[in-house]
N, C-alpha and C. Protein backbone atom coordinates (compact mmCIF):
# COMPACT_ATOMS: atom_id res chain seq x y z
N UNK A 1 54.25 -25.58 3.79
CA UNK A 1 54.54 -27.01 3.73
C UNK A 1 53.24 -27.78 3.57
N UNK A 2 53.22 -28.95 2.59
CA UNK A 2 51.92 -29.69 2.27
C UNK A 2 52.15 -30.87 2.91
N UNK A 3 51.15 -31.18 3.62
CA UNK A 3 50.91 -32.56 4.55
C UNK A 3 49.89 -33.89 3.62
N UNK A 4 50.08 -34.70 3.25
CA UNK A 4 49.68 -35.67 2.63
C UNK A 4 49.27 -37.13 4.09
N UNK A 5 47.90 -37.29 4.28
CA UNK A 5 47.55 -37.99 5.47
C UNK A 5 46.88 -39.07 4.95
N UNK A 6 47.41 -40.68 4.82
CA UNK A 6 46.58 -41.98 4.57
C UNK A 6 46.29 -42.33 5.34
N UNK A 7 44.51 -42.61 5.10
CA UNK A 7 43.67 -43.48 6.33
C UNK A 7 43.12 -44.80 5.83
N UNK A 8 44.11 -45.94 6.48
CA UNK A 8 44.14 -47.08 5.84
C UNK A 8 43.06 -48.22 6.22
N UNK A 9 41.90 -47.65 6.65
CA UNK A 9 40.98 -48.47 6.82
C UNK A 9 40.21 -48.59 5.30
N UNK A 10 39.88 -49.99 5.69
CA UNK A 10 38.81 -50.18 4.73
C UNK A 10 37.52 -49.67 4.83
N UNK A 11 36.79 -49.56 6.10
CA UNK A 11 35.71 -48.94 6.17
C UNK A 11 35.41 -47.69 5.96
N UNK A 12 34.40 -47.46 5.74
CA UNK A 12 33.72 -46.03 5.61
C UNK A 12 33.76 -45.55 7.05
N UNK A 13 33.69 -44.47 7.50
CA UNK A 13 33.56 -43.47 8.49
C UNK A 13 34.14 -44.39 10.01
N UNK A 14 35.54 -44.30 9.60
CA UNK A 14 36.16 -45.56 10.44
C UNK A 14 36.94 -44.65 11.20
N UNK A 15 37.31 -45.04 12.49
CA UNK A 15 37.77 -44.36 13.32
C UNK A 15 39.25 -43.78 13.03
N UNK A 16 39.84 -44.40 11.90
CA UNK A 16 41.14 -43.90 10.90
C UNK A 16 41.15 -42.97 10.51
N UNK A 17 39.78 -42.86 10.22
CA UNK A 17 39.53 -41.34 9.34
C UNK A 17 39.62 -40.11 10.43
N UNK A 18 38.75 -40.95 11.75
CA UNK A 18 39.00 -39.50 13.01
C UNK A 18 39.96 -39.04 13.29
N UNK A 19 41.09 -40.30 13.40
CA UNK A 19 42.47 -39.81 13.70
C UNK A 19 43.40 -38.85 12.86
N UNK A 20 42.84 -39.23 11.48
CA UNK A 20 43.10 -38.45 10.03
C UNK A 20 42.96 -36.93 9.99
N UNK A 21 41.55 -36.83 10.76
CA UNK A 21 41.09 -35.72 11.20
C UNK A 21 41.87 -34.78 11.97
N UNK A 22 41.79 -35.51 13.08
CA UNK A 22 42.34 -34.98 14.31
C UNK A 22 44.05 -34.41 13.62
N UNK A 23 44.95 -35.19 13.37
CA UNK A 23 46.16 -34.72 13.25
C UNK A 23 46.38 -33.68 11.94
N UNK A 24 45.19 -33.86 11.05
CA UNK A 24 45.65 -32.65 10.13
C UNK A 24 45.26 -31.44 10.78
N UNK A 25 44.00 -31.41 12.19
CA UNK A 25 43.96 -30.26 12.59
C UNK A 25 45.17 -29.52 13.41
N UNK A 26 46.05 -30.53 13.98
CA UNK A 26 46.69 -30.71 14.79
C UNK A 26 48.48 -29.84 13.93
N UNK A 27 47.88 -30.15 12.46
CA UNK A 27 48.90 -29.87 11.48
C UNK A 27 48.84 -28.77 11.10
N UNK A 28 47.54 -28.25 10.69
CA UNK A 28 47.23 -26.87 10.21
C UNK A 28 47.55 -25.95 11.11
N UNK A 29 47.40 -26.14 12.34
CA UNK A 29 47.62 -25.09 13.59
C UNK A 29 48.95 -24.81 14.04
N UNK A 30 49.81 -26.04 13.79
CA UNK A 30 50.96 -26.06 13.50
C UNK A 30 52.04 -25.16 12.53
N UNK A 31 53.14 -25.56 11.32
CA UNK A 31 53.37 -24.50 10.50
C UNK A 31 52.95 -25.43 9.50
N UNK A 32 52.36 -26.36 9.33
CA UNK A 32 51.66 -27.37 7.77
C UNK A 32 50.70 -25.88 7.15
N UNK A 33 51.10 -25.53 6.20
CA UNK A 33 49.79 -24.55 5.74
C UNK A 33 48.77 -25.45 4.25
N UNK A 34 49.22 -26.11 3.84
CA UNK A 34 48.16 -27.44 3.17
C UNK A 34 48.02 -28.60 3.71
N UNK A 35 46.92 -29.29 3.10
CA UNK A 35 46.69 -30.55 4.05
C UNK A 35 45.80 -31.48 3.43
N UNK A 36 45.91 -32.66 2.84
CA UNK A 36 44.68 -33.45 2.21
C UNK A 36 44.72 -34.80 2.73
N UNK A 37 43.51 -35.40 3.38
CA UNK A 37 43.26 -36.70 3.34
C UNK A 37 42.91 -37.67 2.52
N UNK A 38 43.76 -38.68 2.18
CA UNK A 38 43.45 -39.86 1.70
C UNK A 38 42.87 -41.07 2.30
N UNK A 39 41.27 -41.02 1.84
CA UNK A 39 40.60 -42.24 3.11
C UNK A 39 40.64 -43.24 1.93
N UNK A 40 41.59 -44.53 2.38
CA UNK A 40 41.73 -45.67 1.34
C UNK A 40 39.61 -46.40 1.49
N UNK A 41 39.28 -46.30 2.37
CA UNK A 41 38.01 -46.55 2.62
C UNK A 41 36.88 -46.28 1.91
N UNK A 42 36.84 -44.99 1.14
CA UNK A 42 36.01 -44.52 -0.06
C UNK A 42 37.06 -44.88 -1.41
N UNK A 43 38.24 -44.71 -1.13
CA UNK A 43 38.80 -44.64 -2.91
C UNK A 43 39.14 -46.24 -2.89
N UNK A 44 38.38 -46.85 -4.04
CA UNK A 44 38.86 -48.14 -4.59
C UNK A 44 40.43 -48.02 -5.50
N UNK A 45 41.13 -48.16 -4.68
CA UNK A 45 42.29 -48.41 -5.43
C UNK A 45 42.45 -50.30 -6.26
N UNK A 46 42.63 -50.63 -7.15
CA UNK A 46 43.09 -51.93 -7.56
C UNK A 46 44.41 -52.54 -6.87
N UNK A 47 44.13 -53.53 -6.31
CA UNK A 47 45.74 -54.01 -6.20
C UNK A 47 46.45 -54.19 -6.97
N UNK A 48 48.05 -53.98 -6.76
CA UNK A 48 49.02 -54.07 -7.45
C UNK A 48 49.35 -54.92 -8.43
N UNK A 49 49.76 -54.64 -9.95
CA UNK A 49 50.23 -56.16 -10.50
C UNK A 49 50.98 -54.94 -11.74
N UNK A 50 51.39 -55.26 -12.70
CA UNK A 50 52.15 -55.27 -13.44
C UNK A 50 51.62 -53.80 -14.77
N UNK A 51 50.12 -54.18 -14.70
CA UNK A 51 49.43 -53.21 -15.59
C UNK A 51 49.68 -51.61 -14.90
N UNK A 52 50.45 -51.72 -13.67
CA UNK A 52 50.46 -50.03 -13.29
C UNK A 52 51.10 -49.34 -14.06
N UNK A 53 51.84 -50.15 -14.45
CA UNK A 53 52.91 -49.47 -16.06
C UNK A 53 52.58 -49.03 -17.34
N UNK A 54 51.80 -49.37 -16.81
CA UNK A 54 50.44 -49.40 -18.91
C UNK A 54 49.88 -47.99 -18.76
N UNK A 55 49.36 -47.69 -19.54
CA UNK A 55 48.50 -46.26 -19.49
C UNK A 55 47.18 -46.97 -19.74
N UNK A 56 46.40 -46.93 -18.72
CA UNK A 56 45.07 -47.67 -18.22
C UNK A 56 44.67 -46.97 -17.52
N UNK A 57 43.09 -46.73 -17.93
CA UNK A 57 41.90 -46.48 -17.27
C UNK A 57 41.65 -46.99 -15.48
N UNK A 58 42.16 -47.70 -15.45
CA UNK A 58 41.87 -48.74 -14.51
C UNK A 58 42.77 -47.91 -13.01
N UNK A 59 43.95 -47.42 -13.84
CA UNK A 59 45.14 -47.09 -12.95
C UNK A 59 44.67 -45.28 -12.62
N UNK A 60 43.52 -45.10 -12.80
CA UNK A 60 43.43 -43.40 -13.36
C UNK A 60 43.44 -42.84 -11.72
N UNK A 61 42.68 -43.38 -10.68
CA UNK A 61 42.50 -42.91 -9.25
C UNK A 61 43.77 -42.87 -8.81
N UNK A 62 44.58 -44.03 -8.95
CA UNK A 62 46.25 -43.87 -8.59
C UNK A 62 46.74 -42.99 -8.92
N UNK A 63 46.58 -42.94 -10.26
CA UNK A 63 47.60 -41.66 -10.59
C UNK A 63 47.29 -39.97 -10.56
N UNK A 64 45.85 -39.54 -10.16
CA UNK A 64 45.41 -38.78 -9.55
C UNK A 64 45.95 -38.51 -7.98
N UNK A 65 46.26 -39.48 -7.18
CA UNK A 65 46.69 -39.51 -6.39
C UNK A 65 48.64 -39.40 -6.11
N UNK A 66 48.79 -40.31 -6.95
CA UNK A 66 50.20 -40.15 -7.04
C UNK A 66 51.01 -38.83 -7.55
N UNK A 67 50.19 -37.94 -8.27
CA UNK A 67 50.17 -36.79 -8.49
C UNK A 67 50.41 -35.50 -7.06
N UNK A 68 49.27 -35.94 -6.62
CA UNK A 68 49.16 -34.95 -5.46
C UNK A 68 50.47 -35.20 -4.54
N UNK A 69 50.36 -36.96 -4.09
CA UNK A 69 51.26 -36.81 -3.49
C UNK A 69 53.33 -36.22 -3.81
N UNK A 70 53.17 -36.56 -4.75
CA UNK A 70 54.38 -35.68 -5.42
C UNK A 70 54.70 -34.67 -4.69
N UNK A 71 53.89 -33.36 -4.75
CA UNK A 71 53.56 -32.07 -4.48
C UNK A 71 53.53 -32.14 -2.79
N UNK A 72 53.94 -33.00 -1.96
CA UNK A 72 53.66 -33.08 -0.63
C UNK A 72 54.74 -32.93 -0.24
N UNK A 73 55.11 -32.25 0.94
CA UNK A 73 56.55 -32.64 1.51
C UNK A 73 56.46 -33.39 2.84
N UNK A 74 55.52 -33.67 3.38
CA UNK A 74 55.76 -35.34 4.06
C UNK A 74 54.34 -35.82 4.06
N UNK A 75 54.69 -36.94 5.17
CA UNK A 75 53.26 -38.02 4.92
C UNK A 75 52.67 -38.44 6.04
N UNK A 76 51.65 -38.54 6.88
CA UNK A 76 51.19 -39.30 7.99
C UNK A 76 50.39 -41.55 7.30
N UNK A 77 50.87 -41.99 7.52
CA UNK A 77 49.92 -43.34 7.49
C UNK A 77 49.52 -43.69 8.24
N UNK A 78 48.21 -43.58 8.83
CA UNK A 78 47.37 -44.75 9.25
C UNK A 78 46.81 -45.54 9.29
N UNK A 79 46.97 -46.78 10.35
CA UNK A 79 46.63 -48.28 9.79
C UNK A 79 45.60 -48.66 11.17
N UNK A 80 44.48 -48.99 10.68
CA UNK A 80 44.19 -49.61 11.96
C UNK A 80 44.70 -51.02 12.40
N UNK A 81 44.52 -51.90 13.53
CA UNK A 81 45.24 -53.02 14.20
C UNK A 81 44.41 -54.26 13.46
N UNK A 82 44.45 -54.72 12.26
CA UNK A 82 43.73 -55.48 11.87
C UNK A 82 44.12 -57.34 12.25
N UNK A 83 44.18 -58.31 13.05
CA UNK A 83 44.54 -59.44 13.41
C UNK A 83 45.61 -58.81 13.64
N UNK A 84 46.27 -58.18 14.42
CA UNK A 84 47.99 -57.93 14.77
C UNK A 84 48.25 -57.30 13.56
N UNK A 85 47.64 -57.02 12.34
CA UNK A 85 48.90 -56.94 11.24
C UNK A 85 47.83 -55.10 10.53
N UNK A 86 48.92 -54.48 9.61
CA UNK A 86 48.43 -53.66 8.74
C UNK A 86 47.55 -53.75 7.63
N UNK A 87 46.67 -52.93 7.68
CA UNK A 87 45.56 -53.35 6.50
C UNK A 87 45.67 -54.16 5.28
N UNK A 88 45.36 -54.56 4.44
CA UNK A 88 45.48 -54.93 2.82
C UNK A 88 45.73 -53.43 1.92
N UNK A 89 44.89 -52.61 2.90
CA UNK A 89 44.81 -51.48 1.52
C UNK A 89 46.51 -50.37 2.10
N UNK A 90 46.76 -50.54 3.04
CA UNK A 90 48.11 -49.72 3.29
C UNK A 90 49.03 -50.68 2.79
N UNK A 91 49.26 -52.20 2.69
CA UNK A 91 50.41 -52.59 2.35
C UNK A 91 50.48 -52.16 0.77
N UNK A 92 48.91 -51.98 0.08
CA UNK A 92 48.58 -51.75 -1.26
C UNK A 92 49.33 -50.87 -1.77
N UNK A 93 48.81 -49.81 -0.76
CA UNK A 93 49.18 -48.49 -1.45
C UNK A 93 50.77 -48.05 -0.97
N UNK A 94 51.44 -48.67 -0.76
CA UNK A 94 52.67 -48.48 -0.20
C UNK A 94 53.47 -49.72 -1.55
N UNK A 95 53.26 -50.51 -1.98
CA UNK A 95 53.49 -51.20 -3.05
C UNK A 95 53.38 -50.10 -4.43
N UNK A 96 52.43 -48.97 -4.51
CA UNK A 96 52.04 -48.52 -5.56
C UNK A 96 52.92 -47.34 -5.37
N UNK A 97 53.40 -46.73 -4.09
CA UNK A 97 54.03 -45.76 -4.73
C UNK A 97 55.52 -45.57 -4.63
N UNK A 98 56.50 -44.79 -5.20
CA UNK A 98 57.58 -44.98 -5.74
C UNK A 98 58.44 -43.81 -5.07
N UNK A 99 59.85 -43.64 -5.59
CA UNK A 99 60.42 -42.72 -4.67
C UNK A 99 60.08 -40.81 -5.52
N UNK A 100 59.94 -40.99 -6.58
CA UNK A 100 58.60 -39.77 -6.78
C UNK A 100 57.67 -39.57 -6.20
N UNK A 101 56.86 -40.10 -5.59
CA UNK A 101 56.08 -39.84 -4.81
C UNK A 101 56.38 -39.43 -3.22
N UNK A 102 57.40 -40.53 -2.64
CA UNK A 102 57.68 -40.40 -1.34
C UNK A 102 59.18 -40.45 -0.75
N UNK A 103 59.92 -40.60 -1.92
CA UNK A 103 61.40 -40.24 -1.69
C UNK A 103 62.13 -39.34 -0.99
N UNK A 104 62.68 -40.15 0.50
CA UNK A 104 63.05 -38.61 0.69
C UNK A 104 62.29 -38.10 1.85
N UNK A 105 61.19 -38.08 2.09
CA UNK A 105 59.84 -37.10 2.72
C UNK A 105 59.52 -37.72 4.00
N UNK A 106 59.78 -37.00 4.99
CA UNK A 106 59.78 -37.66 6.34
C UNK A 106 57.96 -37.90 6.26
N UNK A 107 57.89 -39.69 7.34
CA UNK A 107 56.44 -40.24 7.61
C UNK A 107 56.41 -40.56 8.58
N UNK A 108 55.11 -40.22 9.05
CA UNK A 108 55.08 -40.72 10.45
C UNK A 108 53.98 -41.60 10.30
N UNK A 109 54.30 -42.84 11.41
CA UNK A 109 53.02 -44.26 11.33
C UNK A 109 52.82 -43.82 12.65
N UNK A 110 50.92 -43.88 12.53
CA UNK A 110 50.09 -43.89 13.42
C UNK A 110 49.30 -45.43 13.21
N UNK A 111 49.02 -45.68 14.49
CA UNK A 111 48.32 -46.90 14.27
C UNK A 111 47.00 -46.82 15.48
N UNK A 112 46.08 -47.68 15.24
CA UNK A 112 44.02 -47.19 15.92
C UNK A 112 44.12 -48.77 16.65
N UNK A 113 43.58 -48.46 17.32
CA UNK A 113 43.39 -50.07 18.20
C UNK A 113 42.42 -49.53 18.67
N UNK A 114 41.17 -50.75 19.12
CA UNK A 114 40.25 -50.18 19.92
C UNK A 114 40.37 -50.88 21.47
N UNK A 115 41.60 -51.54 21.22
CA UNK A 115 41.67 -52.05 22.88
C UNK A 115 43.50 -51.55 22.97
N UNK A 116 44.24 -52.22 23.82
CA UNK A 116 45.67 -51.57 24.38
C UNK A 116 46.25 -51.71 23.24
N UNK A 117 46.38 -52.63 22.11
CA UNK A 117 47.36 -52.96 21.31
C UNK A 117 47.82 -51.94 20.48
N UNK A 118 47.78 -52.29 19.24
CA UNK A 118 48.09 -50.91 18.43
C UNK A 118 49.99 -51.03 17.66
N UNK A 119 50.99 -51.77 18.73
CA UNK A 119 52.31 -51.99 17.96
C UNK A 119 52.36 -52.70 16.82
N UNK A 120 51.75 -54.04 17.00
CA UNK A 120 52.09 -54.35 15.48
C UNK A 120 51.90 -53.75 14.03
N UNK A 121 50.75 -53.14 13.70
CA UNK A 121 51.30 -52.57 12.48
C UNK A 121 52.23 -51.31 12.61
N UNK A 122 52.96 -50.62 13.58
CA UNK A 122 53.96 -49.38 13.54
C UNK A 122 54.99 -50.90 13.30
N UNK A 123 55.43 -52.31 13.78
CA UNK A 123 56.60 -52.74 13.41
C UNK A 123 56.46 -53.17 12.22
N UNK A 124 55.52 -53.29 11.97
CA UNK A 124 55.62 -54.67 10.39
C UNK A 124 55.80 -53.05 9.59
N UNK A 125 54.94 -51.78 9.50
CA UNK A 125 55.13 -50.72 8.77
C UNK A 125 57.12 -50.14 8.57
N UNK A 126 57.61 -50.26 9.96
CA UNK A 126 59.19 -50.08 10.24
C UNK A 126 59.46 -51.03 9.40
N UNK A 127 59.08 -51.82 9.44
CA UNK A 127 60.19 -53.38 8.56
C UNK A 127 60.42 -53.31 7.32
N UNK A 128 58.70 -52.62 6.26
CA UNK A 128 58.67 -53.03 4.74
C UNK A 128 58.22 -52.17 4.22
N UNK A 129 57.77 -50.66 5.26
CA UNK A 129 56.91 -49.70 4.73
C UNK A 129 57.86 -48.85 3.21
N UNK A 130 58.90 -49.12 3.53
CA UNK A 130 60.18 -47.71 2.94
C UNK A 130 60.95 -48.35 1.52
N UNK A 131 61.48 -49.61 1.47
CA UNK A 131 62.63 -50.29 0.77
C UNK A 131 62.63 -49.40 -0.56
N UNK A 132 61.53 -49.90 -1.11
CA UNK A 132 61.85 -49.42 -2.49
C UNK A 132 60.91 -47.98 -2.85
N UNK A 133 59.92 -47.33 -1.86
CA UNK A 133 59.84 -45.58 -1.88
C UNK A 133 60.87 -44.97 -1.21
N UNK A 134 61.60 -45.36 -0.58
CA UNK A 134 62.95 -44.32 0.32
C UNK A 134 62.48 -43.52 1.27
N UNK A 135 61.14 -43.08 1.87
CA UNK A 135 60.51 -42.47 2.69
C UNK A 135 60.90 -42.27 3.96
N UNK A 136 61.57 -41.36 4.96
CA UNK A 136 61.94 -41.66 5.98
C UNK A 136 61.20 -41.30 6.99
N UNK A 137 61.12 -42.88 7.93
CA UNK A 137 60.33 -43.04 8.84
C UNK A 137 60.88 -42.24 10.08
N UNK A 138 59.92 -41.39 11.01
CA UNK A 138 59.97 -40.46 12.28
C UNK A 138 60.44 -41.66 13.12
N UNK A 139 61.48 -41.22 13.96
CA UNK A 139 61.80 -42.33 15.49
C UNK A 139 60.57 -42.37 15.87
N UNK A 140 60.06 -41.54 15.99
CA UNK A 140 58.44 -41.51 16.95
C UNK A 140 57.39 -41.56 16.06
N UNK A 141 56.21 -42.35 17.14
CA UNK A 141 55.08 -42.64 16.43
C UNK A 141 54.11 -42.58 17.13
N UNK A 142 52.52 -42.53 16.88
CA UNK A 142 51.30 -42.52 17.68
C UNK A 142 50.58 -43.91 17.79
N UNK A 143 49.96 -44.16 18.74
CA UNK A 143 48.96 -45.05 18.82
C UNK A 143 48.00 -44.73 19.56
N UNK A 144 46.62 -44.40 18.60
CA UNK A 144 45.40 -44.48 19.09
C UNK A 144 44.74 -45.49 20.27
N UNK A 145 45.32 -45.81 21.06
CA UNK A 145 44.56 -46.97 21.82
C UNK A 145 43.47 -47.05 22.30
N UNK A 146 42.34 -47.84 22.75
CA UNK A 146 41.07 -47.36 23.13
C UNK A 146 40.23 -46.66 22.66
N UNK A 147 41.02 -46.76 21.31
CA UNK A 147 39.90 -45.43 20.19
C UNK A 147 38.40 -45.07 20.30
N UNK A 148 37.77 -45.83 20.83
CA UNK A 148 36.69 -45.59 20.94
C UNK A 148 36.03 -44.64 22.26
N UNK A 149 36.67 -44.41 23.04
CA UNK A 149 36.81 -43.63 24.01
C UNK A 149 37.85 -42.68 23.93
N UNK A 150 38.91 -42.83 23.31
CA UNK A 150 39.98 -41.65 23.00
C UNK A 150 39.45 -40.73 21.66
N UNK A 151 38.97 -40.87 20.66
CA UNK A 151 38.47 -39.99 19.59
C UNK A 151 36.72 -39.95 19.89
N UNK A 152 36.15 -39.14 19.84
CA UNK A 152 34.98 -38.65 19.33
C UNK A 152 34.72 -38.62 18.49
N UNK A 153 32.94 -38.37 17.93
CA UNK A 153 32.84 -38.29 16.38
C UNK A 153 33.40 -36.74 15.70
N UNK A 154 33.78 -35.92 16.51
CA UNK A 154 34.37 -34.70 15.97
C UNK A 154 36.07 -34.76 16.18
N UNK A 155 35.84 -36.09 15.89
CA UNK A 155 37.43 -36.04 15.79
C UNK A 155 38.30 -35.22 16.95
N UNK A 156 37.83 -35.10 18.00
CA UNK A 156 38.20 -34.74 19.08
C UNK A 156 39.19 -35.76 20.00
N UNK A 157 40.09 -35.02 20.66
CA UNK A 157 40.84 -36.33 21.98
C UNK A 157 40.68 -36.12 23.17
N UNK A 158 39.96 -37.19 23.93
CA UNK A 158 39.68 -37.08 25.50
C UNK A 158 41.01 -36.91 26.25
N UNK A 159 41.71 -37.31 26.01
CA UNK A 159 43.21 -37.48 26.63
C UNK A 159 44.24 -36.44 26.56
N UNK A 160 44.63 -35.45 27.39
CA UNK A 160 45.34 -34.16 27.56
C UNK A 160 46.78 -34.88 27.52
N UNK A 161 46.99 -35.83 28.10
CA UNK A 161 48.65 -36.30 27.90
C UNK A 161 48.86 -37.13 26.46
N UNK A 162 47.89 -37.77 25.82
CA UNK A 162 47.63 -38.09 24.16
C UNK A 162 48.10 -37.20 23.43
N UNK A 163 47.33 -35.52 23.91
CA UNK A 163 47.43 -34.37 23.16
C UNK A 163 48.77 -33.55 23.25
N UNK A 164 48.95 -33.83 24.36
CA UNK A 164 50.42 -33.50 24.23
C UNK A 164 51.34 -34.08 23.45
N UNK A 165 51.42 -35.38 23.78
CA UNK A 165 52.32 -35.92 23.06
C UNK A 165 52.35 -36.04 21.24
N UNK A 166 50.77 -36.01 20.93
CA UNK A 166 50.59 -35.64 19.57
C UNK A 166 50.84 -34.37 18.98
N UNK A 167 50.88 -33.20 19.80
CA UNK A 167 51.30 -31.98 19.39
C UNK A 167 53.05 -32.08 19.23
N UNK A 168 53.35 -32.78 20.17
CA UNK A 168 55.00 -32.69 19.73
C UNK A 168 55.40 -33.71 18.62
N UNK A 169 54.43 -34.51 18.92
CA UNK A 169 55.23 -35.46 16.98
C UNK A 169 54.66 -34.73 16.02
N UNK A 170 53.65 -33.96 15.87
CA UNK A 170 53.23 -32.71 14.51
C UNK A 170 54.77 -32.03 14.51
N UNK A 171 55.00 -31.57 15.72
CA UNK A 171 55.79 -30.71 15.87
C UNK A 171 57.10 -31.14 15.07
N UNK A 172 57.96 -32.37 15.07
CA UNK A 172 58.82 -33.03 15.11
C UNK A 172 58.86 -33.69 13.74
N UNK A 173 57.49 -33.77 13.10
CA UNK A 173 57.16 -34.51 11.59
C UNK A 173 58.07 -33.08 10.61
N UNK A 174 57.20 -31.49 11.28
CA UNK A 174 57.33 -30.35 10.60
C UNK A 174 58.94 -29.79 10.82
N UNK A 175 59.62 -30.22 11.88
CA UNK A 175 60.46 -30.26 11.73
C UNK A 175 61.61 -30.97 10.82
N UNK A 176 61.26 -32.43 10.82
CA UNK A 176 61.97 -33.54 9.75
C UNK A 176 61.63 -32.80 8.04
N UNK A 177 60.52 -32.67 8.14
CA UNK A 177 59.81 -31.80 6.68
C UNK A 177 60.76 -30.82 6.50
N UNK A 178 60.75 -29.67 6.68
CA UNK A 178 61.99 -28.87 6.72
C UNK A 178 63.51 -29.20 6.74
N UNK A 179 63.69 -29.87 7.55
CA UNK A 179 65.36 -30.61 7.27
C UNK A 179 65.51 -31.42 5.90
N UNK A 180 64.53 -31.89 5.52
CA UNK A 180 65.04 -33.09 4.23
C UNK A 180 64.91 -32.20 3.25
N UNK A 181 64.37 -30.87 2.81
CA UNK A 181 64.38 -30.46 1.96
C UNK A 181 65.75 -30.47 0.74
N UNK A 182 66.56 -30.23 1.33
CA UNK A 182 67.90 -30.24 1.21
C UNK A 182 68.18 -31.34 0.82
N UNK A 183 68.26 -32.53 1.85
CA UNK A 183 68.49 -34.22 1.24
C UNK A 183 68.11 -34.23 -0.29
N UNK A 184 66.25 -34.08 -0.44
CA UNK A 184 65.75 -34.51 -1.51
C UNK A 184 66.43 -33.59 -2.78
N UNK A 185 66.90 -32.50 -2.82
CA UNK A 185 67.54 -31.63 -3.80
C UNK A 185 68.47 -31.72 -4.18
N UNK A 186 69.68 -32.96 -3.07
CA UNK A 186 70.64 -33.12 -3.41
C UNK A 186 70.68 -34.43 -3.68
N UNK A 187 69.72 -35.29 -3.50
CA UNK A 187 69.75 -37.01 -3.77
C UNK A 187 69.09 -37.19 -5.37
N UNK A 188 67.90 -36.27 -5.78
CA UNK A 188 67.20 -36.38 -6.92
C UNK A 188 67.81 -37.02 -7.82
N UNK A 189 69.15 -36.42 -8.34
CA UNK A 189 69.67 -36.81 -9.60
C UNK A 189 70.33 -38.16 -9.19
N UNK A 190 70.74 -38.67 -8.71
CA UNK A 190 71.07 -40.31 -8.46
C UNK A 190 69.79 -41.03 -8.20
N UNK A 191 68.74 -40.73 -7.79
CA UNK A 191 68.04 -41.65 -7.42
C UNK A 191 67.63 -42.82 -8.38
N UNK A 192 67.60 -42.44 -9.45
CA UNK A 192 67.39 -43.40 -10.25
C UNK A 192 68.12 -44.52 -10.87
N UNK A 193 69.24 -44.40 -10.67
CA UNK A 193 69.95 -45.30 -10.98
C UNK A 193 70.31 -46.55 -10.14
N UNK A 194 69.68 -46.46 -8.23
CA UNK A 194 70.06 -47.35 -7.42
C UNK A 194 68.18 -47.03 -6.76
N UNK A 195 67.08 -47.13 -7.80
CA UNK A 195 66.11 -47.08 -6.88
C UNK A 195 65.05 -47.77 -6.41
N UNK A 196 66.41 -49.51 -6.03
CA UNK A 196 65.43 -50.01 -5.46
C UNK A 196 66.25 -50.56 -4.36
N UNK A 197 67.01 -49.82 -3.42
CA UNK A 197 67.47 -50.28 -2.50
C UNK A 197 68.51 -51.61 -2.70
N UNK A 198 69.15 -52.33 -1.65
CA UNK A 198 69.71 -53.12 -1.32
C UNK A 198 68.53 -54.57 -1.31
């Protein structure tokens, strides 16, 4: 099973990326036997507009990407807590991709706070993350809280009851991964005709 992990910070070597870290190790050890991170933080993606349709130069990192993710059978997103709300570059890249890409494919939202907070982007992500990719969101979700004391620079977690509880949503993602297989094999051929939701 291939694990596809977005780290929706804008910054370079941002504590998104540790968490990025941390759960694909968390994945591999698991039954995930592939695994690639997407740090929105190094890849300049363009925001969304109309030219994604065109065959453009411009669109070439997307669709390098949109590629891979194809080939994934689920997804982790992480957003750090930016003013209460989800990044610019996760609402981006969640605008850019389609139910080829994520149709279907159980996701789990993690969200980084460096103080208690951390809910608002898992609700605003529940609200608008899915409509028109079809992606289905895990009941359960993580929040990094205190990140700066909960991750290390080796992407490590101080917190044994964190780790627990993060080993059972790996656990529970790889489980959903396995169950939809079926869904997506039997939804494929309609999808296109109703695929942009209600």
């Amino acid at each position: 099973m291939k694990l596809s992990i977005i780290s929706g910070s804008h910054r370079s070597n941002s504590y998104s990326v540790n968490a990025a870290k941390y759960l694909q190790r968390l994945a591999l050890s698991s039954t995930f036997t592939e695994s690639e991170i997407f740090d929105l933080g190094e890849i300049n993606l363009p925001m969304w507009d109309e030219s994604l349709y065109e065959d453009s130069k411009t669109w070439a990192p997307w669709k390098q990407i949109a590629n891979q993710l194809r080939s994934a059978d689920a997804v982790i997103i992480i957003s750090p807590e930016w003013h209460g709300m989800a990044t610019p570059a996760i609402k981006n890249f969640l605008l850019l991709c389609t139910q080829q890409e994520l149709g279907h494919k159980p996701m789990l939202l993690a969200s980084v706070s460096t103080s208690i907070n951390g809910v608002y982007p898992i609700s605003e992500l529940r609200m608008t993350a899915t409509k028109n990719n079809h992606a289905c969101i895990l009941p359960d979700h993580l929040i990094f809280r205190n990140c700066e004391s909960l991750l290390d620079s080796d992407s490590r977690i101080s917190d044994e009851e964190f780790n627990g509880r993060a080993e059972h949503t790996i656990n529970m993602l790889a489980a959903y991964t396995d169950g939809l297989v079926n869904v997506r094999q039997k939804l494929r051929s309609s999808d296109t005709r109703y695929q942009y939701g209600m």
